[in-house]
C-alpha atoms as a PDB file:
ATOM      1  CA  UNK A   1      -6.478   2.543 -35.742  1.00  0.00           C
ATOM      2  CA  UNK A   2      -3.221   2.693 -33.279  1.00  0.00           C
ATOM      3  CA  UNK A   3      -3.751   4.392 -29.880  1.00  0.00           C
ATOM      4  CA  UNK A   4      -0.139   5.357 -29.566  1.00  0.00           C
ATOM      5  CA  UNK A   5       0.155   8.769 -30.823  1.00  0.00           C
ATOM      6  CA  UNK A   6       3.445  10.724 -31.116  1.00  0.00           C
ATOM      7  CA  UNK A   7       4.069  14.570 -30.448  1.00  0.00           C
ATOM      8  CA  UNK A   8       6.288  16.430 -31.834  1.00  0.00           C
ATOM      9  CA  UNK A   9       9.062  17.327 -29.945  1.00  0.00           C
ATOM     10  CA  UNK A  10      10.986  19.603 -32.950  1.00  0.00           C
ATOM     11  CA  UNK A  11      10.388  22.442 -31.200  1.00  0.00           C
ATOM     12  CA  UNK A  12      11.233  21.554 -27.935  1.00  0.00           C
ATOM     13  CA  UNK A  13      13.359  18.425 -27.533  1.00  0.00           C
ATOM     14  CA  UNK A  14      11.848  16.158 -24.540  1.00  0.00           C
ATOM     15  CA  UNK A  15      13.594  16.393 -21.086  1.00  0.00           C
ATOM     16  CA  UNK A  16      13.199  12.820 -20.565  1.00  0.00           C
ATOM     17  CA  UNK A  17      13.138   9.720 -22.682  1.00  0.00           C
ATOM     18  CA  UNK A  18      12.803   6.447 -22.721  1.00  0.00           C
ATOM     19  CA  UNK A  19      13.501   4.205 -25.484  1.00  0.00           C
ATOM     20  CA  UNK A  20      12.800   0.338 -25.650  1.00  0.00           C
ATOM     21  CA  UNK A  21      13.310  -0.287 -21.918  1.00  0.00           C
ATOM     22  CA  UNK A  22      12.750  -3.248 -21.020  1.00  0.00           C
ATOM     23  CA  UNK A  23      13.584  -4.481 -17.379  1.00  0.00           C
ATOM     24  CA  UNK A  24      12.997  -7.779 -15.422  1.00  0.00           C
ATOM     25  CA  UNK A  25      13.608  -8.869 -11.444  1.00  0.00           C
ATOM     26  CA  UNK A  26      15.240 -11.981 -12.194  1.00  0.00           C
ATOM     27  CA  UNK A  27      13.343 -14.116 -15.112  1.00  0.00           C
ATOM     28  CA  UNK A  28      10.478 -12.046 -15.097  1.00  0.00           C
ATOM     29  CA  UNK A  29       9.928  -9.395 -17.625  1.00  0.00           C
ATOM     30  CA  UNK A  30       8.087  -6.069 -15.434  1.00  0.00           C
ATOM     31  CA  UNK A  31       8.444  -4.078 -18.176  1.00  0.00           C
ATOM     32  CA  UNK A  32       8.835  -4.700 -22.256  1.00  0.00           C
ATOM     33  CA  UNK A  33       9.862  -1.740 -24.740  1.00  0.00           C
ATOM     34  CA  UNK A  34       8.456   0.770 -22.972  1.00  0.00           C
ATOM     35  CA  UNK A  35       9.319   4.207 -24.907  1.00  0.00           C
ATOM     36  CA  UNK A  36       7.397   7.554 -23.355  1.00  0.00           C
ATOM     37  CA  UNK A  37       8.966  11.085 -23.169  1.00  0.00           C
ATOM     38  CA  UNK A  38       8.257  14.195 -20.544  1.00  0.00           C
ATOM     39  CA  UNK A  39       8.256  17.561 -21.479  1.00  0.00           C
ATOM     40  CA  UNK A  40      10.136  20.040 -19.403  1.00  0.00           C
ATOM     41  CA  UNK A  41       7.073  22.039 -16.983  1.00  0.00           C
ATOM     42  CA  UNK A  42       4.788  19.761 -17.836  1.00  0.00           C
ATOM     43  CA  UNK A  43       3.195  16.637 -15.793  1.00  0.00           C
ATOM     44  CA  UNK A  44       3.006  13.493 -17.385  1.00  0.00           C
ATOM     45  CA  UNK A  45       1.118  10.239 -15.217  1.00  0.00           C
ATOM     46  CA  UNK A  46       1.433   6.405 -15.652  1.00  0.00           C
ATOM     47  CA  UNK A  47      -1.511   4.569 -15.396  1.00  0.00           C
ATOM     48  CA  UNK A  48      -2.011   1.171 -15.081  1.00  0.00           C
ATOM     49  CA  UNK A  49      -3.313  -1.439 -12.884  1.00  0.00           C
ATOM     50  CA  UNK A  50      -1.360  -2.789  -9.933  1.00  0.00           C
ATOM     51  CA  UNK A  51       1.634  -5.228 -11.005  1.00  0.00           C
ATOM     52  CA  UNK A  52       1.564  -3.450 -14.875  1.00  0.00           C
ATOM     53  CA  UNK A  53       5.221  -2.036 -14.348  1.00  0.00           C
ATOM     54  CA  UNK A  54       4.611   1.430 -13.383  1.00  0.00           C
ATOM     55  CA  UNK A  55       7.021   1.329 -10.482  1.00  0.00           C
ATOM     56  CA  UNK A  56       9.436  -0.068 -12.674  1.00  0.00           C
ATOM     57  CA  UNK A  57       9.750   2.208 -14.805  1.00  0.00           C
ATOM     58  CA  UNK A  58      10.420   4.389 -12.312  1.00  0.00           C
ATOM     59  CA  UNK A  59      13.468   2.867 -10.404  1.00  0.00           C
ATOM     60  CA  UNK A  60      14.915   1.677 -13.599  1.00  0.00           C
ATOM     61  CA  UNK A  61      15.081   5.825 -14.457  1.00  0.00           C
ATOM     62  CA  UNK A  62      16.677   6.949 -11.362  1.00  0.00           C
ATOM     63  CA  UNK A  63      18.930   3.836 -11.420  1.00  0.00           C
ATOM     64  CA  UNK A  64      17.646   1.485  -8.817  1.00  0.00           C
ATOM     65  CA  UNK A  65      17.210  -1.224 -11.460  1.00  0.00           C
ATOM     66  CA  UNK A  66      19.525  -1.369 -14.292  1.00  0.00           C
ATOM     67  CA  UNK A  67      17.637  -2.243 -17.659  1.00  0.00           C
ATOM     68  CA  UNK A  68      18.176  -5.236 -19.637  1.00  0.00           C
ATOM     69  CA  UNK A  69      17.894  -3.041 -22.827  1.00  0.00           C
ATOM     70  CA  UNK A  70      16.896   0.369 -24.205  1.00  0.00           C
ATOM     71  CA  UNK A  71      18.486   3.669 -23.106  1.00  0.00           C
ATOM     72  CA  UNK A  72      17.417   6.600 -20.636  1.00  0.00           C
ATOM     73  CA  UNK A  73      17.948   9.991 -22.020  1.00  0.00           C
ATOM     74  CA  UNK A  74      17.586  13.136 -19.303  1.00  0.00           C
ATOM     75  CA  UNK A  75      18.369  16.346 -20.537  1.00  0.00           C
ATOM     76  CA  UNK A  76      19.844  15.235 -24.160  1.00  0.00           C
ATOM     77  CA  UNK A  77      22.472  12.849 -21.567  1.00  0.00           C
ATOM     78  CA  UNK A  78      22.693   8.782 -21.560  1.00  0.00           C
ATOM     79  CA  UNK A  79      21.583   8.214 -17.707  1.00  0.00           C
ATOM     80  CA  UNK A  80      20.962   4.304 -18.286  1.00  0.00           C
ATOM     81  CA  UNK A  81      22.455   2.317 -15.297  1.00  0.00           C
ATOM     82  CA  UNK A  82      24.162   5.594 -14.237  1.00  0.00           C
ATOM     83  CA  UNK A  83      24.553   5.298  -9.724  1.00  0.00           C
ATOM     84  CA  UNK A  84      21.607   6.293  -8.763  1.00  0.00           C
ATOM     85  CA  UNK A  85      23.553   9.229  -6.752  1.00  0.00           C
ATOM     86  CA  UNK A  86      25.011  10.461  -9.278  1.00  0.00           C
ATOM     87  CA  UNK A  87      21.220  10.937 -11.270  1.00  0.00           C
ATOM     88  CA  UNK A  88      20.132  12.914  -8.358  1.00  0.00           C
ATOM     89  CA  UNK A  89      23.595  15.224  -9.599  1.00  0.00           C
ATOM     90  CA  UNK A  90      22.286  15.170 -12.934  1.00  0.00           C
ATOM     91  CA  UNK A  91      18.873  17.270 -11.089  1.00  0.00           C
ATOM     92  CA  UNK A  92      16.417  13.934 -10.912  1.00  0.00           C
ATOM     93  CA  UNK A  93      14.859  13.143  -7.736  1.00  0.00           C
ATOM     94  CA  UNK A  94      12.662  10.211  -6.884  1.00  0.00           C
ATOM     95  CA  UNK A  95       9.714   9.669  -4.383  1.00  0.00           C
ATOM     96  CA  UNK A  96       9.287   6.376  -4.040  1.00  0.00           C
ATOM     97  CA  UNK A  97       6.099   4.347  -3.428  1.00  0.00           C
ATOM     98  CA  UNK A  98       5.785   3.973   0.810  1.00  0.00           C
ATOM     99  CA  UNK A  99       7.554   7.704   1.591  1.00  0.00           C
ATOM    100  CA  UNK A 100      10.730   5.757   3.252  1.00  0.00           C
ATOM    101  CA  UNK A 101      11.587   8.870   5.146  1.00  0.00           C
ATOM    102  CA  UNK A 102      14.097   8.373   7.406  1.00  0.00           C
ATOM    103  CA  UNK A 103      12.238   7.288  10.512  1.00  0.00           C
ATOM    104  CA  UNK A 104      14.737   7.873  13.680  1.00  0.00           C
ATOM    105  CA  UNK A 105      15.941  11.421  12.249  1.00  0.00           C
ATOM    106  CA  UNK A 106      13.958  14.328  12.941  1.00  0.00           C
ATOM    107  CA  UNK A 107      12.065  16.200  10.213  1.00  0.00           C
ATOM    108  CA  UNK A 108      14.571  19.106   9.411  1.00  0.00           C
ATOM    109  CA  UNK A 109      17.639  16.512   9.258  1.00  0.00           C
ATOM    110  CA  UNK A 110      15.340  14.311   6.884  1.00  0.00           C
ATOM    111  CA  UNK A 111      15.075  17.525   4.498  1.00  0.00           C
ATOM    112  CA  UNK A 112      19.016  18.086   5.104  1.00  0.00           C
ATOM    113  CA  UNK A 113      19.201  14.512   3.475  1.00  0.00           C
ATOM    114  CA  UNK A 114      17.366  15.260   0.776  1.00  0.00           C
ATOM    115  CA  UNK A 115      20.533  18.504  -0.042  1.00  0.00           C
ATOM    116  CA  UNK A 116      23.371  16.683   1.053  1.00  0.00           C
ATOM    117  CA  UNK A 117      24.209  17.544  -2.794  1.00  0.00           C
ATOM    118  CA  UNK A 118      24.329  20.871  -2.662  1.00  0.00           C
ATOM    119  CA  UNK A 119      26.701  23.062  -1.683  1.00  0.00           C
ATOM    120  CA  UNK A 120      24.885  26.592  -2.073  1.00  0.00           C
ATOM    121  CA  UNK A 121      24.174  27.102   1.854  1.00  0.00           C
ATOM    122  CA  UNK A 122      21.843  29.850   1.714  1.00  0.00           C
ATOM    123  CA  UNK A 123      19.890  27.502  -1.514  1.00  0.00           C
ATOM    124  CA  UNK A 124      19.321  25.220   0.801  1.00  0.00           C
ATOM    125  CA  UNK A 125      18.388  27.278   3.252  1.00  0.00           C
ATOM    126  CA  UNK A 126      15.839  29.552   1.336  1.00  0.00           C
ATOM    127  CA  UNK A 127      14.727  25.989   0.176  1.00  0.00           C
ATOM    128  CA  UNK A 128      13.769  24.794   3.635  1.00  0.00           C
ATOM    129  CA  UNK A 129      11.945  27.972   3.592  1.00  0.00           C
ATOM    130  CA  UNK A 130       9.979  27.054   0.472  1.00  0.00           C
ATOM    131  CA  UNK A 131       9.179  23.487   1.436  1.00  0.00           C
ATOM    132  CA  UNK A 132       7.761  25.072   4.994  1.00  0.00           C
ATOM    133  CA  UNK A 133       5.341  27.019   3.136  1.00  0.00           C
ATOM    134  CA  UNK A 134       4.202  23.979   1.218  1.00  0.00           C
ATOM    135  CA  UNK A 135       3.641  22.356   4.179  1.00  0.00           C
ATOM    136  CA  UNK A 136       3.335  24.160   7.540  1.00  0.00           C
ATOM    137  CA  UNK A 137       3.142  20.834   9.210  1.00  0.00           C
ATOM    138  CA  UNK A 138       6.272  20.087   8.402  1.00  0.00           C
ATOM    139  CA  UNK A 139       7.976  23.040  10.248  1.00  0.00           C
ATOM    140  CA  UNK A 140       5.533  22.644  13.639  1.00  0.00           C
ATOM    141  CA  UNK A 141       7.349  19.270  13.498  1.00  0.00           C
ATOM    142  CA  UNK A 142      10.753  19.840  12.178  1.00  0.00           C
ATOM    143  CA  UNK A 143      12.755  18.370  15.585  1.00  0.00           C
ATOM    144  CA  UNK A 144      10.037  15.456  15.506  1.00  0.00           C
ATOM    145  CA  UNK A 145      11.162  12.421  14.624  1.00  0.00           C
ATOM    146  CA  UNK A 146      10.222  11.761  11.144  1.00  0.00           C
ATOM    147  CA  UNK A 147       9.357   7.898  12.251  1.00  0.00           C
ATOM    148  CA  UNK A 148       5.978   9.235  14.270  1.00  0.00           C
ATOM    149  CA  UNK A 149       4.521  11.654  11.575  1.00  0.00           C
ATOM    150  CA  UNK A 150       1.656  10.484   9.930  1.00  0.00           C
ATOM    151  CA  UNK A 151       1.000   8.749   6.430  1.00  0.00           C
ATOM    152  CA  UNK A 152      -0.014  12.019   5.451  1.00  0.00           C
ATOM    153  CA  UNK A 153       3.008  13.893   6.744  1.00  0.00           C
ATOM    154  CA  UNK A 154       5.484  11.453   5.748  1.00  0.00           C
ATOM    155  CA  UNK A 155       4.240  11.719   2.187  1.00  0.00           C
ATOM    156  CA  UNK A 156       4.500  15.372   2.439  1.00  0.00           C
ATOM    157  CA  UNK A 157       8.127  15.295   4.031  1.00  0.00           C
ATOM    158  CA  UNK A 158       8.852  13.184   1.300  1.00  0.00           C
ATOM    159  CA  UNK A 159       8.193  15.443  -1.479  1.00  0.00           C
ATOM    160  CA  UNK A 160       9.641  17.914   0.615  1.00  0.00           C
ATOM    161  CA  UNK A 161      12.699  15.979   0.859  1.00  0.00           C
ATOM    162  CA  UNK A 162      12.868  15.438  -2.982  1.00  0.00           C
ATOM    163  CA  UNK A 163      12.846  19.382  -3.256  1.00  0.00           C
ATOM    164  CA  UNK A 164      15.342  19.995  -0.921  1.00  0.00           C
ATOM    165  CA  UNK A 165      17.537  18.443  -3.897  1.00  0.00           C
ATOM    166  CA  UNK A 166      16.657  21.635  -6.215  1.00  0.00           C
ATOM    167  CA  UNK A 167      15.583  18.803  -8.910  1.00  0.00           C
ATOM    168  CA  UNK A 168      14.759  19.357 -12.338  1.00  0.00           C
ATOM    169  CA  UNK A 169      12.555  16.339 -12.666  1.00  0.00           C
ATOM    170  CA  UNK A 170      10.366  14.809 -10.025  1.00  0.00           C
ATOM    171  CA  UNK A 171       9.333  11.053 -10.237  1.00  0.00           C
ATOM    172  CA  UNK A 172       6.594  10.334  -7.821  1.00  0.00           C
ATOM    173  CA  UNK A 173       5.253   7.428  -7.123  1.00  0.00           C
ATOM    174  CA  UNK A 174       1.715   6.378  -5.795  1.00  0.00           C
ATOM    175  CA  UNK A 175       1.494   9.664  -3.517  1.00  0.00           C
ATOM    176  CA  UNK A 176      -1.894   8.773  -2.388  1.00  0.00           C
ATOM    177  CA  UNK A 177      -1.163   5.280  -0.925  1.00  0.00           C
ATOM    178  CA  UNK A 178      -2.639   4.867   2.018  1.00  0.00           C
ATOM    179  CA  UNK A 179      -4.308   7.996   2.660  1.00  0.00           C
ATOM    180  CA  UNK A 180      -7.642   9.483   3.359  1.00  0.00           C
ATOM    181  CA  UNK A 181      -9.237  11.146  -0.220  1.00  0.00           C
ATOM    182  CA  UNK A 182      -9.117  14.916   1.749  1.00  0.00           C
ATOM    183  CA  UNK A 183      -5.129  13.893   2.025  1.00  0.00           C
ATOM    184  CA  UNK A 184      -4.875  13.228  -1.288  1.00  0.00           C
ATOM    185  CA  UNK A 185      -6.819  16.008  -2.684  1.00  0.00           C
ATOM    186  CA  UNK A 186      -4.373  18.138  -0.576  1.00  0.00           C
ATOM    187  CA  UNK A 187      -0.972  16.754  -1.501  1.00  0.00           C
ATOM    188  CA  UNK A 188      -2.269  17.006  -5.749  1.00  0.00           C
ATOM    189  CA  UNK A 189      -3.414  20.423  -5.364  1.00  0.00           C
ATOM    190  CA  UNK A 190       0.149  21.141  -3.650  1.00  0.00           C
ATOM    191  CA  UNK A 191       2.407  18.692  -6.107  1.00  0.00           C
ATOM    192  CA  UNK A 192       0.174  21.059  -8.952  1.00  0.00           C
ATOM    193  CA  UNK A 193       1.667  24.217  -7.362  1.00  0.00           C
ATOM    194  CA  UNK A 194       5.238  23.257  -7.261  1.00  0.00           C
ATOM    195  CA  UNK A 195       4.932  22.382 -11.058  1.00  0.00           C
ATOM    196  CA  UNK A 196       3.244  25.731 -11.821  1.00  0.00           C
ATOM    197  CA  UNK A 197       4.835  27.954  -9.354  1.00  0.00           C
ATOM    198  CA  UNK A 198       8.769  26.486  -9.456  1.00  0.00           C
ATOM    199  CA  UNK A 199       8.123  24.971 -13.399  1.00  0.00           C
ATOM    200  CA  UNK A 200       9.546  21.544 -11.769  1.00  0.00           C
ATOM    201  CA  UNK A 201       8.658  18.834 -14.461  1.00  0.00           C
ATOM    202  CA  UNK A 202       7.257  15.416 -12.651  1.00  0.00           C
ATOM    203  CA  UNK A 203       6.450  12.147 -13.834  1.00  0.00           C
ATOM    204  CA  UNK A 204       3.659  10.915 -11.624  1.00  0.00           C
ATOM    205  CA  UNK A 205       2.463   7.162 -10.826  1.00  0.00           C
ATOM    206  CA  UNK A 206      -0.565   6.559  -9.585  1.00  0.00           C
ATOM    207  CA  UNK A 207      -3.155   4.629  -8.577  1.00  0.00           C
ATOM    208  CA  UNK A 208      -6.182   7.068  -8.276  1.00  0.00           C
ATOM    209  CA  UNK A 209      -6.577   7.526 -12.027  1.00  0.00           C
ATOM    210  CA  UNK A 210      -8.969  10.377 -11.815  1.00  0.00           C
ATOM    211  CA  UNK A 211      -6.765  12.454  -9.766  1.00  0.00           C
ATOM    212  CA  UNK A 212      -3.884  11.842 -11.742  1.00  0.00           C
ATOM    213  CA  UNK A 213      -5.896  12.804 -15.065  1.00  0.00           C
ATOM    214  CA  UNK A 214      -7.008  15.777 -13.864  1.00  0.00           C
ATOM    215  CA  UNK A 215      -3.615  16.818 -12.287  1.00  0.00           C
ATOM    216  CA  UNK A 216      -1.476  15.620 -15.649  1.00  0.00           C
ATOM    217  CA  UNK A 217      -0.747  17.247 -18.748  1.00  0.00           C
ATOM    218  CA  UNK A 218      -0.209  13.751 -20.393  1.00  0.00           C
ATOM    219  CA  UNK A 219      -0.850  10.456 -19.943  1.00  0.00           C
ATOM    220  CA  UNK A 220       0.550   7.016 -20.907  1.00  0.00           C
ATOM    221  CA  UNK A 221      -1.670   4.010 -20.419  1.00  0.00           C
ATOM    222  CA  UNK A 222       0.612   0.681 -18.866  1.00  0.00           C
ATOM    223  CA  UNK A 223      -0.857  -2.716 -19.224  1.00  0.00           C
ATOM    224  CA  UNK A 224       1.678  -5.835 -18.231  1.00  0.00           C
ATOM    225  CA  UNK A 225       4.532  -3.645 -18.748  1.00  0.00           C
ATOM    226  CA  UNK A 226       3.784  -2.197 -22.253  1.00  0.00           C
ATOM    227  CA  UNK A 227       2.546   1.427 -23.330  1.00  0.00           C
ATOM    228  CA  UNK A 228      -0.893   0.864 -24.791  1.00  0.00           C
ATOM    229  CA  UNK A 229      -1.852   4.592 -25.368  1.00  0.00           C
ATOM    230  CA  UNK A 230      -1.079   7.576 -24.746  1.00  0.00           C
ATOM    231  CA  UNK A 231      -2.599  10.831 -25.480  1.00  0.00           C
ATOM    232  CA  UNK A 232      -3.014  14.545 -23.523  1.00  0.00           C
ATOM    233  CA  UNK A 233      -4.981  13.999 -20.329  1.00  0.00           C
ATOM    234  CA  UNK A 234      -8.229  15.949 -21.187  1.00  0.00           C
ATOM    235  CA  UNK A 235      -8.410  13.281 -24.271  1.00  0.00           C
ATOM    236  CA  UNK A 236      -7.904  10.343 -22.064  1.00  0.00           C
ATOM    237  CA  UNK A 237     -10.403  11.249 -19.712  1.00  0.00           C
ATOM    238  CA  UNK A 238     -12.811  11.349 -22.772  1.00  0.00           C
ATOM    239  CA  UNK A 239     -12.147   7.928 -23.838  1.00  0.00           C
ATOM    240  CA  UNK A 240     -14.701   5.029 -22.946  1.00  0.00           C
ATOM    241  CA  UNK A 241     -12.229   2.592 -22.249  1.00  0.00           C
ATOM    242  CA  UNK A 242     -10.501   5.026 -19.816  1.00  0.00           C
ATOM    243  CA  UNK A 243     -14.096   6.181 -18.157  1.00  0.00           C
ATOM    244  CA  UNK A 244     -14.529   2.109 -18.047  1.00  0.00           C
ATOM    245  CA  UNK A 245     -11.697   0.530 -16.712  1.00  0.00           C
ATOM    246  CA  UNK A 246      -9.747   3.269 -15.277  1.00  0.00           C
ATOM    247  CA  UNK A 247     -12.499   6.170 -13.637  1.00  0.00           C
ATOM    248  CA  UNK A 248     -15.361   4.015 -12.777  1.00  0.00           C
ATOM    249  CA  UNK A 249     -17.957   5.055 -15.258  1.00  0.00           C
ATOM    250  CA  UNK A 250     -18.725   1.734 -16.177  1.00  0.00           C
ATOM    251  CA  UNK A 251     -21.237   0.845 -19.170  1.00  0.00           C
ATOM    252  CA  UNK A 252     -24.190  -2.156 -18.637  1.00  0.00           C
ATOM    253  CA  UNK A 253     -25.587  -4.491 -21.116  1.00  0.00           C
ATOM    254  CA  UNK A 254     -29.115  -6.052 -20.174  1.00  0.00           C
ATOM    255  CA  UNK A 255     -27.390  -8.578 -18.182  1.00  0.00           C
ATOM    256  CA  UNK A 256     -24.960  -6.276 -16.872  1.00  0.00           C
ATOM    257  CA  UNK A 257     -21.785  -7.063 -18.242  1.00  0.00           C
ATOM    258  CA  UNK A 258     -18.752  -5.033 -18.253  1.00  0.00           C
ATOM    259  CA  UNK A 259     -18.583  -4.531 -21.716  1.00  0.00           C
ATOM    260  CA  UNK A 260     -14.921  -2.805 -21.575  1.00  0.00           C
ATOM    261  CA  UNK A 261     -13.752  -6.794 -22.042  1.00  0.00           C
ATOM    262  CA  UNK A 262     -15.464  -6.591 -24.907  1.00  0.00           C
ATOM    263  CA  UNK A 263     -14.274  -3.526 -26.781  1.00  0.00           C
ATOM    264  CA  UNK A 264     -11.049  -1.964 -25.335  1.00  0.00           C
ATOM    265  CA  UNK A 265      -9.231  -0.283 -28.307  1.00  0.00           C
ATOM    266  CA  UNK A 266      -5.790  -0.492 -27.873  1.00  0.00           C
ATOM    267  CA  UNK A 267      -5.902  -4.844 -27.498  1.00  0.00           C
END
């Protein structure tokens, strides 16, 4: 039985699709007809294990990387290769893997950066507002230099950042990198309440798979840079090879062997 299942998206057509993407950094293949879509208000995770193409997939949507084939769809518009400036227009913002705030401007011109967009003044400006309530830390340190803030604060000014751009679509990638799990439990619980609170739609990458299944609405699993299943979240988390491989929960034989080499489904 196939472990790719499809939804049905009659009622409510996807906000952003991939079809057949396949892109490469030179003469090697990262990723190989990957199709997935995202909901709008929903949050939909990657998982995979390092060097499986989940970072790929995210540059080649906001136009960092220019596929080799397939098409990216956002909002029922061909995106593929668009400037990556111009996807931002479109109301897609990306936060990529390592934060890469910018490290000799203060705090509050980083989060100008992330509007320089926008033209709506007082937007941006109840906006600054909204990302200070996320995360107080951020305005304590807004005339900081963004270059001395911690892992944990850069990630947040990061997000932050992204929001400042009033996105539609959030593609974040490996927010927990590098930091403690308290950190991480804190910047989920808070990337949760901006897609509940502000209905912002996100496509998450991530490493910590249990964090990202309980934080996701769905889930595609990425294995050398092809879609291998996907289901809803609470589904995946039931699945032995996903408790296996992915969360830990690892099954013995008498000798014990990992016996997810021996019976992973979607091989």
């Amino acid at each position: 039985m196939s472990t790719l299942t499809e939804r049905d998206d009659s009622a409510q057509p996807p906000m952003l699709q991939l079809l057949n993407v396949e892109s490469a950094y030179g003469p090697i293949k990262a990723i190989r007809g990957v199709s997935l879509k995202v909901r709008r208000g929903e949050i939909a995770t990657v998982l995979g294990s390092n060097g499986a193409g989940k970072t790929t997939i995210l540059k080649t949507i906001s136009g960092i990387l220019d596929p080799r084939k397939g098409s990216v769809e956002f909002q029922g518009k061909d995106i593929t290769a668009l400037d990556p400036a111009l996807i931002v227009q479109q109301g897609l913002s990306h936060v990529p893997e390592g934060r890469e705030v910018f490290p000799l401007l203060s705090v509050h011109d980083n989060l100008l950066m992330g509007a320089y967009t926008r033209k709506d003044r007082d937007g941006v400006a109840r906006d600054m507002e909204m990302v200070y309530g996320y995360f107080p830390i951020l305005r304590e340190r807004a005339q900081q230099d963004a270059g001395l803030l911690s892992g944990g604060q850069q990630q947040m000014l990061a997000i932050s950042r992204a929001l400042m751009a009033n996105p539609d679509l959030i593609l974040l990638d490996e927010p927990s990198l590098g930091l403690s799990p308290k950190l991480t439990k804190e910047i989920f619980e808070i990337v949760v309440r901006i897609n509940r609170e502000r209905g912002t739609t996100i496509l998450l990458v991530e490493q910590n798979a249990n964090m990202a299944l309980n934080a996701s609405d769905y889930g595609y699993v990425l294995e050398n840079g092809r879609i291998v299943m996907e289901d809803t979240c609470a589904r995946l988390r039931e699945k032995e090879d996903i408790k296996e491989f992915y969360l830990g929960m690892k099954e013995t034989g008498v000798r014990g062997e990992r016996r997810w080499k021996k019976k992973k489904t979607w091989r």
